[in-house]
Protein backbone atom coordinates (compact mmCIF):
# COMPACT_ATOMS: atom_id res chain seq x y z
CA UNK A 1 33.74 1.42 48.45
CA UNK A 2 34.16 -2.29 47.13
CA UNK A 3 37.74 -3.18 47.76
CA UNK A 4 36.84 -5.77 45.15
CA UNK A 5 35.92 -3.68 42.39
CA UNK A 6 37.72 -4.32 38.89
CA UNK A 7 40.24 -6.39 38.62
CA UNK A 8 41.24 -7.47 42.29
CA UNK A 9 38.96 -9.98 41.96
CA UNK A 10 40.74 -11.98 38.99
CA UNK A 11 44.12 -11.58 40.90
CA UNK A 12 41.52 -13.41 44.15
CA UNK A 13 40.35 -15.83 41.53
CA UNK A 14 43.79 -16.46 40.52
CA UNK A 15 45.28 -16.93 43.83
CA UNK A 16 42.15 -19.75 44.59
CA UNK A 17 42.77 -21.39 41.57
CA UNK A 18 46.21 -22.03 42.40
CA UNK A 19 45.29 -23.06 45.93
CA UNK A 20 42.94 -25.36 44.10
CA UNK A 21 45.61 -27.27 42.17
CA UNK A 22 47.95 -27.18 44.78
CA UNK A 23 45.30 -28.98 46.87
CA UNK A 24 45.28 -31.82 43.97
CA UNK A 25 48.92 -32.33 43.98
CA UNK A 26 49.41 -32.28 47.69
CA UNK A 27 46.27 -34.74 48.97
CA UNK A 28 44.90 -36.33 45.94
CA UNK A 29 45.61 -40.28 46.97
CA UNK A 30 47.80 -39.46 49.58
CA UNK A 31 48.15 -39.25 53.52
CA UNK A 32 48.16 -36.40 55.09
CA UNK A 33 51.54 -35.08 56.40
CA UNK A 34 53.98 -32.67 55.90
CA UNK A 35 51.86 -31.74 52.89
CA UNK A 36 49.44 -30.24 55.46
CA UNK A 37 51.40 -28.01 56.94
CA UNK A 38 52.69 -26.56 53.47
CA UNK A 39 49.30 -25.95 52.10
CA UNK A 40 48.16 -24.08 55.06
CA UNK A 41 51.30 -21.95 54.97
CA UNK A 42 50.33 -21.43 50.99
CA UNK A 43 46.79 -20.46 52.27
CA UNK A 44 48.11 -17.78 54.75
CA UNK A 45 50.81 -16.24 52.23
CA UNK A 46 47.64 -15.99 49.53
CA UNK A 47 45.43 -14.35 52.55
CA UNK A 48 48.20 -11.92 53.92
CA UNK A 49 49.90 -10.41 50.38
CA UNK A 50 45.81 -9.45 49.45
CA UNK A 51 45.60 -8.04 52.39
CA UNK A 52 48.92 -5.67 51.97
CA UNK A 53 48.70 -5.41 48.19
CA UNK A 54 45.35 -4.63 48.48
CA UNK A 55 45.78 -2.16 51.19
CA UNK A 56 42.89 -3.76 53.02
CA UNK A 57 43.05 -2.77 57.27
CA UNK A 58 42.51 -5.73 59.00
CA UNK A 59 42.83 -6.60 63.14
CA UNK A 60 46.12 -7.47 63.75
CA UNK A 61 45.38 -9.10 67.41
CA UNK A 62 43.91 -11.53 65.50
CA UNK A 63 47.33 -12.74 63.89
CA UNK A 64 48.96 -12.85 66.90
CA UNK A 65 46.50 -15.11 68.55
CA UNK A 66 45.64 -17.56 65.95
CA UNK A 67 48.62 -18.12 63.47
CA UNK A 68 50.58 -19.80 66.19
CA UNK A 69 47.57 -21.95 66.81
CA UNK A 70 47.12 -22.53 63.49
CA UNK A 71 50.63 -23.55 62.55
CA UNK A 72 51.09 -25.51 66.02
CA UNK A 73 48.12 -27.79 64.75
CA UNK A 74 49.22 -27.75 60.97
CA UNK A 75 52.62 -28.80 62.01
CA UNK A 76 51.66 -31.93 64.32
CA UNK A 77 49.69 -33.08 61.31
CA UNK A 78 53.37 -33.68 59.78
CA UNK A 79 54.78 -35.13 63.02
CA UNK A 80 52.31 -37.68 64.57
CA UNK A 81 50.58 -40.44 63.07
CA UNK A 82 48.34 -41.73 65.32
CA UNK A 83 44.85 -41.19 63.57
CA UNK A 84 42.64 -39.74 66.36
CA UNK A 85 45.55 -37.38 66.65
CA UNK A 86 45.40 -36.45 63.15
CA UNK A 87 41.78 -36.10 63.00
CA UNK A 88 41.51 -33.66 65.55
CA UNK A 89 44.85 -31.57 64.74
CA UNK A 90 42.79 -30.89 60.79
CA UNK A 91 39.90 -30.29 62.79
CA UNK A 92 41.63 -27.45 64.86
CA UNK A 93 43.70 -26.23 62.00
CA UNK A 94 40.25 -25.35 60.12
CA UNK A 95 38.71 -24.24 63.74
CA UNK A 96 41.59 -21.48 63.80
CA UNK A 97 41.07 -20.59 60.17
CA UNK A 98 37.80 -19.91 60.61
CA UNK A 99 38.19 -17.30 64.13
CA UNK A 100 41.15 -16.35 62.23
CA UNK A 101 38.27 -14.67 59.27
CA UNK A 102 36.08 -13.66 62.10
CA UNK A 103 38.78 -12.15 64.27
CA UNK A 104 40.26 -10.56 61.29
CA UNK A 105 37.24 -7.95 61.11
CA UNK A 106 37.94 -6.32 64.04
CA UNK A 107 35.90 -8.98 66.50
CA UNK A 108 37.33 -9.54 69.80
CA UNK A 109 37.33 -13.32 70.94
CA UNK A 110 37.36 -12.75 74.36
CA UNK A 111 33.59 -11.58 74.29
CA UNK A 112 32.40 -14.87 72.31
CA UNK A 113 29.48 -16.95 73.89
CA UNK A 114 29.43 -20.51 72.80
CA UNK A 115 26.78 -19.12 70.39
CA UNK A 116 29.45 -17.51 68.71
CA UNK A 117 31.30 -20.27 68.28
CA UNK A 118 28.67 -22.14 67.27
CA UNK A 119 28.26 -19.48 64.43
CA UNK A 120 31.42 -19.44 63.01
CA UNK A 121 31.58 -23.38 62.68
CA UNK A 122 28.31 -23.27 60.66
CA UNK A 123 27.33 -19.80 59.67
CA UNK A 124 30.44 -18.46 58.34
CA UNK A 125 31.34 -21.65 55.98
CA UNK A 126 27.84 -21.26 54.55
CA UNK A 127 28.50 -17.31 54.16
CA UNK A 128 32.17 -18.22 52.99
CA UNK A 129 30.36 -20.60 49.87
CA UNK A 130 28.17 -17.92 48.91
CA UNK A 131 30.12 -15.50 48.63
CA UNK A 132 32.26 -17.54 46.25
CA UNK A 133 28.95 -18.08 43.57
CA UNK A 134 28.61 -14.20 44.25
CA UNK A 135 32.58 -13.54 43.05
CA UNK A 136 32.43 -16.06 40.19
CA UNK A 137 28.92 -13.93 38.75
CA UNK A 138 30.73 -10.79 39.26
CA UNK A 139 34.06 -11.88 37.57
CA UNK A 140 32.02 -13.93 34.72
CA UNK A 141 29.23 -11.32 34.21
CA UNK A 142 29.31 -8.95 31.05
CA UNK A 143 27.66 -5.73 30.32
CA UNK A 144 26.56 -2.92 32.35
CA UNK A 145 22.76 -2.55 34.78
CA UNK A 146 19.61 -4.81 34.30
CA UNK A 147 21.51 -6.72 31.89
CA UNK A 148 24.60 -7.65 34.17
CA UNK A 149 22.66 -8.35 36.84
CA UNK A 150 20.71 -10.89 34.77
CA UNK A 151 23.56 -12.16 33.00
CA UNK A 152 25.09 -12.72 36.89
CA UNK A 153 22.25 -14.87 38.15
CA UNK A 154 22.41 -17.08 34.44
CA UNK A 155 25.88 -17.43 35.14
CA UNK A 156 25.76 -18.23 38.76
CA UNK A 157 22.83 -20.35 38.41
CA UNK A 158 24.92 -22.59 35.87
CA UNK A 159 28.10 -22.89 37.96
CA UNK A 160 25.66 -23.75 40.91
CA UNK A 161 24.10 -26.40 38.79
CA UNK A 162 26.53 -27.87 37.07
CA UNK A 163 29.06 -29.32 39.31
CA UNK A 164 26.01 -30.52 41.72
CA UNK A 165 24.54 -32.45 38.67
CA UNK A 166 27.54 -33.68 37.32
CA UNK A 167 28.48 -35.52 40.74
CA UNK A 168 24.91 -37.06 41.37
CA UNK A 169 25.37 -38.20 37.91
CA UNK A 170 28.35 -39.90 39.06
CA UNK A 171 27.47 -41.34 41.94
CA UNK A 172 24.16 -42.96 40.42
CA UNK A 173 26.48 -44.15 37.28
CA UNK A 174 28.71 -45.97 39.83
CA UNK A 175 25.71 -47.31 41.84
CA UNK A 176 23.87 -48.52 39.01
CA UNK A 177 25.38 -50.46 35.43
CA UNK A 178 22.11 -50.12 33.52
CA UNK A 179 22.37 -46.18 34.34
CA UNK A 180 25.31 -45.83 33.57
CA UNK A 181 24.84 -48.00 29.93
CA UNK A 182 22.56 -45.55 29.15
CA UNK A 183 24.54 -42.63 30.17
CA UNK A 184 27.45 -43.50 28.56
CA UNK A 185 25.28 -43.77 25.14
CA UNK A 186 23.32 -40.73 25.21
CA UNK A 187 26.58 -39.21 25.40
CA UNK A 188 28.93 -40.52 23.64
CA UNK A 189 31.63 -38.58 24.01
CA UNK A 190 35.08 -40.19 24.47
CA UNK A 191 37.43 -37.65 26.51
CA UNK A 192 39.65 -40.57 27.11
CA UNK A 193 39.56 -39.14 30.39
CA UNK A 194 39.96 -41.79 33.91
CA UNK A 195 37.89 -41.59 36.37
CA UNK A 196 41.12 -40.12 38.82
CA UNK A 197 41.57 -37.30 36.67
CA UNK A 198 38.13 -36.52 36.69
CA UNK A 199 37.94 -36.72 40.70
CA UNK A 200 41.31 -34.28 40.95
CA UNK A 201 39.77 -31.90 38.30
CA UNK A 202 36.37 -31.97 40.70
CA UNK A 203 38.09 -31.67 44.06
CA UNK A 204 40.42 -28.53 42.08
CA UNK A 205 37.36 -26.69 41.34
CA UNK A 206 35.54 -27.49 44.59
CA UNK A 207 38.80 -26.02 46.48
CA UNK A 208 38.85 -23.41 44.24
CA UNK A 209 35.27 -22.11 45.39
CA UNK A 210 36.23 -23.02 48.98
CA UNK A 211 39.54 -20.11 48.85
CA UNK A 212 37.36 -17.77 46.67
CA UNK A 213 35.06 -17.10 48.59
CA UNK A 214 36.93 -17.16 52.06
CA UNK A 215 39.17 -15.32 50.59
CA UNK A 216 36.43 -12.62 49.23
CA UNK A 217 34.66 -12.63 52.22
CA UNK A 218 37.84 -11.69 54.51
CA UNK A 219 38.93 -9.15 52.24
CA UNK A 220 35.39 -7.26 52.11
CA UNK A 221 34.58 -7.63 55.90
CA UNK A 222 38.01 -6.68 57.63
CA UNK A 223 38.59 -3.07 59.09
CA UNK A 224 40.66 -2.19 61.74
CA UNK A 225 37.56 -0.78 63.65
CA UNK A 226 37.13 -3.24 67.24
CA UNK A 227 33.85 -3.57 68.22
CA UNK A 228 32.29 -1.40 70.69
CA UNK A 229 32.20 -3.83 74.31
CA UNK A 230 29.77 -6.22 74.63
CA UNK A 231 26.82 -5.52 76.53
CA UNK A 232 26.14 -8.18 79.80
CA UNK A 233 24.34 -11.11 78.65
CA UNK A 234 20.94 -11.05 79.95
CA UNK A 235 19.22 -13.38 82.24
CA UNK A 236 15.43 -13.44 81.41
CA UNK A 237 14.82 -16.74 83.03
CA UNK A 238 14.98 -16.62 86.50
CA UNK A 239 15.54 -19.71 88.74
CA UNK A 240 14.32 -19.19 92.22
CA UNK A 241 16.64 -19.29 94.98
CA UNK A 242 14.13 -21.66 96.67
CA UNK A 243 14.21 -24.02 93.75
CA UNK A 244 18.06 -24.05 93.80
CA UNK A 245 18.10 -24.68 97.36
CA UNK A 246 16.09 -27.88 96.91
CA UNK A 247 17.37 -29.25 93.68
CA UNK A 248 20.71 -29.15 94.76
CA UNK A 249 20.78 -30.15 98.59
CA UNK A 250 18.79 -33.32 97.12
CA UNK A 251 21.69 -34.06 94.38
CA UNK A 252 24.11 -33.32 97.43
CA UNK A 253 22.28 -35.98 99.56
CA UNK A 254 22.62 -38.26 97.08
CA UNK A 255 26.20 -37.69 95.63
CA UNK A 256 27.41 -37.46 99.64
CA UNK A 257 26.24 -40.94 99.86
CA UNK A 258 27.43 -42.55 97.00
CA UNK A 259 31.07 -40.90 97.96
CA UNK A 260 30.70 -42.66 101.35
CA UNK A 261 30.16 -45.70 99.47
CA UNK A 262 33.61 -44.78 97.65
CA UNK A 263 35.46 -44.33 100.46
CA UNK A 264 33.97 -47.43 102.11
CA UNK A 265 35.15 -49.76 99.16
CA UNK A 266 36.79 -48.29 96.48
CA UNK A 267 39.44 -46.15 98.18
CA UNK A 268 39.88 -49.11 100.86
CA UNK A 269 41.65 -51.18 98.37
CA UNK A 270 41.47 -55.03 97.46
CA UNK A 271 39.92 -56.54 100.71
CA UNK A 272 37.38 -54.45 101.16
CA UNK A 273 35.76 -55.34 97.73
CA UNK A 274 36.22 -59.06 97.08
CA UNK A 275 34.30 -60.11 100.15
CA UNK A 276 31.06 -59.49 97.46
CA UNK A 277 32.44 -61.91 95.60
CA UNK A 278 33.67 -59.24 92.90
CA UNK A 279 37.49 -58.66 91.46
CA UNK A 280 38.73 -55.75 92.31
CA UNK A 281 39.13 -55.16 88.59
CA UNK A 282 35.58 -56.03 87.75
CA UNK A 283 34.36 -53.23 90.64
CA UNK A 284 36.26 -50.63 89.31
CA UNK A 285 35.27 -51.31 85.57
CA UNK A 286 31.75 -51.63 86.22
CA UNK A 287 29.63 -48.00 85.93
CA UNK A 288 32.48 -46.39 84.88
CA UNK A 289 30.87 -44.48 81.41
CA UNK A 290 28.06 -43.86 83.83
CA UNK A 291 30.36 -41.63 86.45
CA UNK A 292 31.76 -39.80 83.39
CA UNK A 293 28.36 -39.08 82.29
CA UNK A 294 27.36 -37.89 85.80
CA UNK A 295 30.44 -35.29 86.00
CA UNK A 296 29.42 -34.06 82.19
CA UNK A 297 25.79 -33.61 83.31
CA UNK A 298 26.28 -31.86 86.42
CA UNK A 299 28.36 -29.57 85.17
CA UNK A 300 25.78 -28.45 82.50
CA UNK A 301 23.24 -28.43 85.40
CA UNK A 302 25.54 -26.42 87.57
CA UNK A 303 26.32 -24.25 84.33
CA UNK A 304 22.53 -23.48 83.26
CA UNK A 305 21.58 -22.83 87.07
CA UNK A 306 23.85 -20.36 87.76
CA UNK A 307 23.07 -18.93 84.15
CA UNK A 308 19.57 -18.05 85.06
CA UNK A 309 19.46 -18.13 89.05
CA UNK A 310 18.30 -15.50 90.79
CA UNK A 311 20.83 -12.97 91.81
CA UNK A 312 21.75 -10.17 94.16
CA UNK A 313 24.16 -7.36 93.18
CA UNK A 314 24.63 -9.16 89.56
CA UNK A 315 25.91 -12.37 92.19
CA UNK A 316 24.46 -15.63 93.26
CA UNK A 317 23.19 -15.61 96.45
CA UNK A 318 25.30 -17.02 99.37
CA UNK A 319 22.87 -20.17 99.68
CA UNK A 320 23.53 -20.79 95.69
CA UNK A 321 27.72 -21.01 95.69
CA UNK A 322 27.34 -22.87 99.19
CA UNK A 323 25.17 -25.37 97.82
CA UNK A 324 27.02 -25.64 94.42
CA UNK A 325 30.15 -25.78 95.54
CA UNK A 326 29.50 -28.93 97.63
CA UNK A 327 28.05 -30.25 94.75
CA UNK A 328 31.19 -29.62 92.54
CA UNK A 329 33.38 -30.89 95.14
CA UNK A 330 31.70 -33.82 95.53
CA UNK A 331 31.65 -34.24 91.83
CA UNK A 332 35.40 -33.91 91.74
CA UNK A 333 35.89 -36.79 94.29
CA UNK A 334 33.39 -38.85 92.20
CA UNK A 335 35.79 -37.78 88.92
CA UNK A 336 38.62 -39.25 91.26
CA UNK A 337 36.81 -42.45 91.84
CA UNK A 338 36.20 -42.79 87.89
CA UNK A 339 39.51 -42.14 87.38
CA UNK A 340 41.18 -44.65 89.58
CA UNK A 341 38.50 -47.27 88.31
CA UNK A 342 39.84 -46.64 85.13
CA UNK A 343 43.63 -46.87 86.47
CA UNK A 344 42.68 -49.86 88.22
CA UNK A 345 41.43 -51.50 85.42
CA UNK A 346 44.72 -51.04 83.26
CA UNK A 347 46.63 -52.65 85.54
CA UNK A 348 45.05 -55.14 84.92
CA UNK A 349 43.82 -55.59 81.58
CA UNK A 350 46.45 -53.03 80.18
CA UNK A 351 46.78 -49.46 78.36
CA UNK A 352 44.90 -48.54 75.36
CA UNK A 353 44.46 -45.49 73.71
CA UNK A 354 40.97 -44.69 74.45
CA UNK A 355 41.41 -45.40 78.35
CA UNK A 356 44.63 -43.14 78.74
CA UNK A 357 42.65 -40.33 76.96
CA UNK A 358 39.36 -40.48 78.71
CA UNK A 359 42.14 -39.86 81.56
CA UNK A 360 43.43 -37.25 79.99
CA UNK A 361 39.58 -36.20 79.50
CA UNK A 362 38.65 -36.87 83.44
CA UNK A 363 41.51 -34.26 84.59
CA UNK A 364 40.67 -31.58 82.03
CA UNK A 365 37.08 -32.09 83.32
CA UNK A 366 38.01 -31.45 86.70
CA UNK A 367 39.82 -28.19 85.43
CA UNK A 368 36.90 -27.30 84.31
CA UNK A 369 35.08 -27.82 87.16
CA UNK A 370 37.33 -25.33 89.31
CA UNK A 371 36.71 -22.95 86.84
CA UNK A 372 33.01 -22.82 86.83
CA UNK A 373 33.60 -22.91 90.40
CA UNK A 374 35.61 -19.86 90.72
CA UNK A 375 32.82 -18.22 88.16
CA UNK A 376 30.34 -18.39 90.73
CA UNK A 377 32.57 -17.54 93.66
CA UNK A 378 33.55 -14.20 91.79
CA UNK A 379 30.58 -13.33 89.46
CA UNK A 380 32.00 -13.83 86.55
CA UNK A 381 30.59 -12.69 83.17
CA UNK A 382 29.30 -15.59 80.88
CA UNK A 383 32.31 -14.23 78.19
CA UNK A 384 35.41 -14.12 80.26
CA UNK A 385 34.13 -17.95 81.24
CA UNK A 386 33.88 -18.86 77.80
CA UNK A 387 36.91 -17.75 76.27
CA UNK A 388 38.78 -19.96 79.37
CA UNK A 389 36.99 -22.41 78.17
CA UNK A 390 38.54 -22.22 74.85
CA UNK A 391 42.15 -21.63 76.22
CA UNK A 392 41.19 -25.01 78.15
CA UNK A 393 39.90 -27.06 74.70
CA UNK A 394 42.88 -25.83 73.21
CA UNK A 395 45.31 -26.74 76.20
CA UNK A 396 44.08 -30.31 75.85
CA UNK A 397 44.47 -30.91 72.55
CA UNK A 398 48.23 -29.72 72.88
CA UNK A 399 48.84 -31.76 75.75
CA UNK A 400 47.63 -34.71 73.66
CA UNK A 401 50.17 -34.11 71.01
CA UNK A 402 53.16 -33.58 73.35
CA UNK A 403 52.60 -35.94 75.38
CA UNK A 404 52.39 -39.11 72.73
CA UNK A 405 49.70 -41.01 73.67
CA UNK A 406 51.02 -44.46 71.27
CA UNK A 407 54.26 -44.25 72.51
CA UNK A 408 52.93 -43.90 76.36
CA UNK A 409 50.73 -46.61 75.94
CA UNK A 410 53.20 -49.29 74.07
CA UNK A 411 55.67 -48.33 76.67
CA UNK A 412 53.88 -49.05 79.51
CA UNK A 413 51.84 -52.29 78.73
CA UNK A 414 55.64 -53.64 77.59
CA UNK A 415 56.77 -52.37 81.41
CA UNK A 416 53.57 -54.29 82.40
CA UNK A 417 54.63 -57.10 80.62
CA UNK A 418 57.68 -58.13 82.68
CA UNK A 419 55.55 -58.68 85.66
CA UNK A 420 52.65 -60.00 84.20
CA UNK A 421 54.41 -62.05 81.36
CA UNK A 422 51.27 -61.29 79.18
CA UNK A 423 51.64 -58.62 76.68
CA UNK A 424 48.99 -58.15 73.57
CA UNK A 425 51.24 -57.78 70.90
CA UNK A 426 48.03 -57.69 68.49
CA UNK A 427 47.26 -54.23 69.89
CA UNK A 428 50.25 -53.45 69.97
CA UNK A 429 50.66 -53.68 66.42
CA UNK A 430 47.45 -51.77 65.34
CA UNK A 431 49.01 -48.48 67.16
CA UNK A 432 50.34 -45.93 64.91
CA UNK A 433 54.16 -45.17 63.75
CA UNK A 434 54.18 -43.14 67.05
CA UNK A 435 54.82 -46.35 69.03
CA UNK A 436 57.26 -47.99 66.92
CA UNK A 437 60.33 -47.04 68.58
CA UNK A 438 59.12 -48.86 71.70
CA UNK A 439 58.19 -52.04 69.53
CA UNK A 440 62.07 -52.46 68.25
CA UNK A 441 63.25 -53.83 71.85
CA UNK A 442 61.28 -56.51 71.40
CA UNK A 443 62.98 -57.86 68.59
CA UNK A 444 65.91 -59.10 70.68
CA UNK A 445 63.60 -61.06 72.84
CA UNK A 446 63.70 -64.88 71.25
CA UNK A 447 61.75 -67.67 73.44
CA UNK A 448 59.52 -64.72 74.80
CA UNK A 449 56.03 -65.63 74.25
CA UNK A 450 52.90 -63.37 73.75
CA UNK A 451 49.69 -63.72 75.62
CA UNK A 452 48.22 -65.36 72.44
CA UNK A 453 50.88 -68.50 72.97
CA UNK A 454 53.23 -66.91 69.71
CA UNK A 455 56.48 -66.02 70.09
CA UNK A 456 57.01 -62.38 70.60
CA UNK A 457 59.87 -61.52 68.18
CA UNK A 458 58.32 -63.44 65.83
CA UNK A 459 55.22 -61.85 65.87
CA UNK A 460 56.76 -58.25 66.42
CA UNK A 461 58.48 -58.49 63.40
CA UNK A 462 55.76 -59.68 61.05
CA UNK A 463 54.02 -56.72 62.05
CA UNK A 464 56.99 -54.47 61.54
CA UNK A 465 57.91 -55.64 58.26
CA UNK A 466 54.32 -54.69 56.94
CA UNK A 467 54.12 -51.19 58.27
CA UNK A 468 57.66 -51.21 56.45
CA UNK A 469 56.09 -52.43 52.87
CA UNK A 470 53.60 -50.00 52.97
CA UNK A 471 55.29 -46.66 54.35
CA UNK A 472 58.89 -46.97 52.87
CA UNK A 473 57.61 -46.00 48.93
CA UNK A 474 55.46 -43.00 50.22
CA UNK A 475 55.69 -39.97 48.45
CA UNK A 476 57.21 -36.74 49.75
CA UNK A 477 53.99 -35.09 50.32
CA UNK A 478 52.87 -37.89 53.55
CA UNK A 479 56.34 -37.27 55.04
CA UNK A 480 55.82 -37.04 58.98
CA UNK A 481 58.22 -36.90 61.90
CA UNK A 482 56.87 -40.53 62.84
CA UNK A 483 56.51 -42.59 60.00
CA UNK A 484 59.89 -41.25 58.49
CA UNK A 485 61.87 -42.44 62.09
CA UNK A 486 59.61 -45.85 61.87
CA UNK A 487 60.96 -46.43 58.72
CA UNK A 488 64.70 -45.52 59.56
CA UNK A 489 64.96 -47.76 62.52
CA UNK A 490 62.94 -50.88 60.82
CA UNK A 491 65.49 -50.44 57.98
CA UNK A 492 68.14 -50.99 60.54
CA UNK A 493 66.86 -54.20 61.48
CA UNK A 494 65.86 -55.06 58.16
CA UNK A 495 68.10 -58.48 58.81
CA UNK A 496 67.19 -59.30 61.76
CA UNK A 497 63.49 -59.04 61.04
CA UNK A 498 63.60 -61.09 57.70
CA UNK A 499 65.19 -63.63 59.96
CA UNK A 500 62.54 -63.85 62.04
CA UNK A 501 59.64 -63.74 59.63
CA UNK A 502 61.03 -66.91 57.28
């Protein structure tokens, strides 16, 4: 039976279009913020009444593992500002969505492979968009049997067309005047029409298409049926225990003395490393991409070995998780000396952004690490691996969010500061709304220089004042947590800070 049949898919088509408009009048020309969070919420009300007026079974598990997810990530979108953050908490969001379709059929996430996450990133969006051509034939077609069906693929072959035409034509009018001359008098037509509302009727009826057919495709694929349980994964390529044992006492060799070389000069301190004729600083910065890149490569080496090794009783052999596990610890104590380079060179040169999250990066690496590890000790299934992996990605990205990265890192090089008398208050400024409540001390500071020679206030406040011009007439929709306190506690200092900036 089509759950689809009749009419249910006008009330879908409906329900899209609406999601459509409400994308225009939530995004168009604005930042993202609260906004986010409201049109998710709008997306899930749409999904879950079709779903109960319809009468359509669906896998509950799947609610209660994603929707917190997805409104954890959808939220922070209206609470930070920091744009990496940002990024990656709309990235998420749609990640969830999207295991939140698959899920919804009755799949069970905790026997993905990373092929099957791989599949609903790309496979399912592409399914998603045709089923939304397939809908709009179906709702647009008229008449009954060969005729329908023809009438379907006219129609869908149209709205395929159309809108794709329509925006290379605008894209080659606004690269090229002569084209668009001659455009603009073979038809000459005059809609009166801007160019904006153009752009918010195309990204209405692009949005449209997007909820049509994710929402058709969720509707006709759920059922409360679970999937039978995955078969093991199989190994076809076998890696020879002998081959193991060489590759990896080789790579132990090697990492064993390059951690003696660590512990010889790195973890001595100071002394030990200026008598080269190096700083300290200078040591510990140099190579330090290249260690990273070592601990991401041997864990994919460690990963694919163990993948296809040979095995005894569905287990490594003893030789294997002897050999890798020195391997992995020595890797760890290499992540340790990357890490402490990295600390090293902070103190410094100071915090940024991307050095306190490739810290953040290092330790969930090492996490990762013991987990692999404990794979091999205990046999573990490629599945149960992978969906701890996921926990672990999603772990991360939480972290991030809770823990403030701007704030952390305006905090501490103004600590830094004190001793150092140095403090980089052109950085400083670029940082998000996130780190302006640890900026406003600095206000009271007069006769405090920067490291650039300007005085600090002075300089503090110029770049307050401009974050203030541009965020205080934003409109409801870019409301977030951040930029609405930024703008509260500037406005309290509003005096002060024209003082300083005359």
């Amino acid at each position: 039976m089509n759950i689809l049949a009749n009419k249910r898919l006008y009330v879908v088509g409906i329900i899209s279009l609406g999601l459509g408009i409400l994308f225009d009048y939530l995004f168009y020309d604005k930042f993202f913020g609260i906004s986010y969070l409201i049109y998710t919420v709008s997306l899930l009300v749409g999904l879950f009444a079709l779903l109960t007026v319809f009468k359509v079974p669906y896998n509950k598990k799947a609610v209660v593992w994603f929707l917190p997810g997805v409104l954890f990530f959808a939220l922070m979108v209206g609470v930070r500002a920091n744009f990496f953050i940002h990024f990656w908490n709309m990235v998420l969001t749609i990640a969830f969505l999207l295991l939140s379709a698959h899920q919804l059929s009755g799949r069970n996430i905790r026997k993905n492979l990373f092929l099957d996450y791989l599949k609903t990133a790309v496979v399912l969006p592409l399914s998603m968009l045709g089923r939304s051509f397939n809908a709009l034939g179906r709702m647009l077609s008229v008449g009954k049997g060969e005729r329908s069906g023809k009438n379907a693929q006219i129609i869908k072959g149209i709205l395929i067309t159309v809108p794709i035409v329509l925006f290379f034509l605008f894209l080659l009018s606004s690269a090229d005047l002569v084209f668009k001359e001659l455009i603009n008098n073979l038809f000459s037509f005059n809609f009166n029409i801007s160019e904006d509302v153009l752009a918010q009727i195309w990204w209405a009826a692009v949005f449209t298409l997007v909820w049509l057919g994710a929402y058709t495709y969720i509707l006709e694929k759920s059922s409360v049926s679970e999937t039978s349980s995955a078969a093991p994964v199989a190994r076809n390529f076998k890696f020879g225990n002998i081959e193991a044992g060489i590759l990896f006492t080789t790579l132990n060799v090697l990492f064993l003395t390059f951690v003696a070389i660590q512990i010889r000069y790195l973890f001595a301190g100071h002394n030990a490393i200026t008598q080269f004729g190096f700083t300290y600083a200078e040591y510990a910065h140099k190579g330090f991409g290249e260690l990273v890149a070592v601990a991401l490569l041997s864990f994919g080496l460690v990963f694919l070995a163990e993948r296809y090794v040979e095995r005894s009783d569905s287990k490594p052999s003893l030789l294997f998780k002897t050999l890798t596990g020195v391997l992995m610890a020595l890797v760890l104590v290499i992540m340790v000396s990357a890490f402490m380079r990295l600390a090293i060179y902070e103190q410094a040169y100071g915090f940024t952004l991307a050095r306190i999250l490739v810290q953040a990066f290092i330790v969930w690496l090492a996490a990762v690490f013991l987990w692999l590890g404990y794979k091999i000790i205990k046999g573990l299934e490629d599945r149960p691996f992978v969906f701890g992996l996921f926990l672990s990605v999603i772990s991360f990205f939480v972290f991030i969010n809770l823990f403030n990265p701007d704030a952390f890192v305006a905090r501490k090089n103004i600590s830094q500061s004190l001793e150092t008398g140095e403090l980089d208050t052109k950085y400083l400024s670029s940082l998000s709304a996130d780190a302006i409540p640890e900026l406003m001390p600095l206000l009271e500071m007069p006769g405090v220089k920067d490291k650039y020679g300007n005085e600090l206030s002075k300089e503090v406040a110029i770049a307050l004042k401009g974050y203030y011009d541009s965020a205080v007439n934003e409109p409801w929709q870019s409301y977030s947590v951040s930029r609405n306190r930024a703008v509260g506690l500037i406005s309290n200092k509003l005096n002060l800070i024209s003082t300083l900036t005359k």
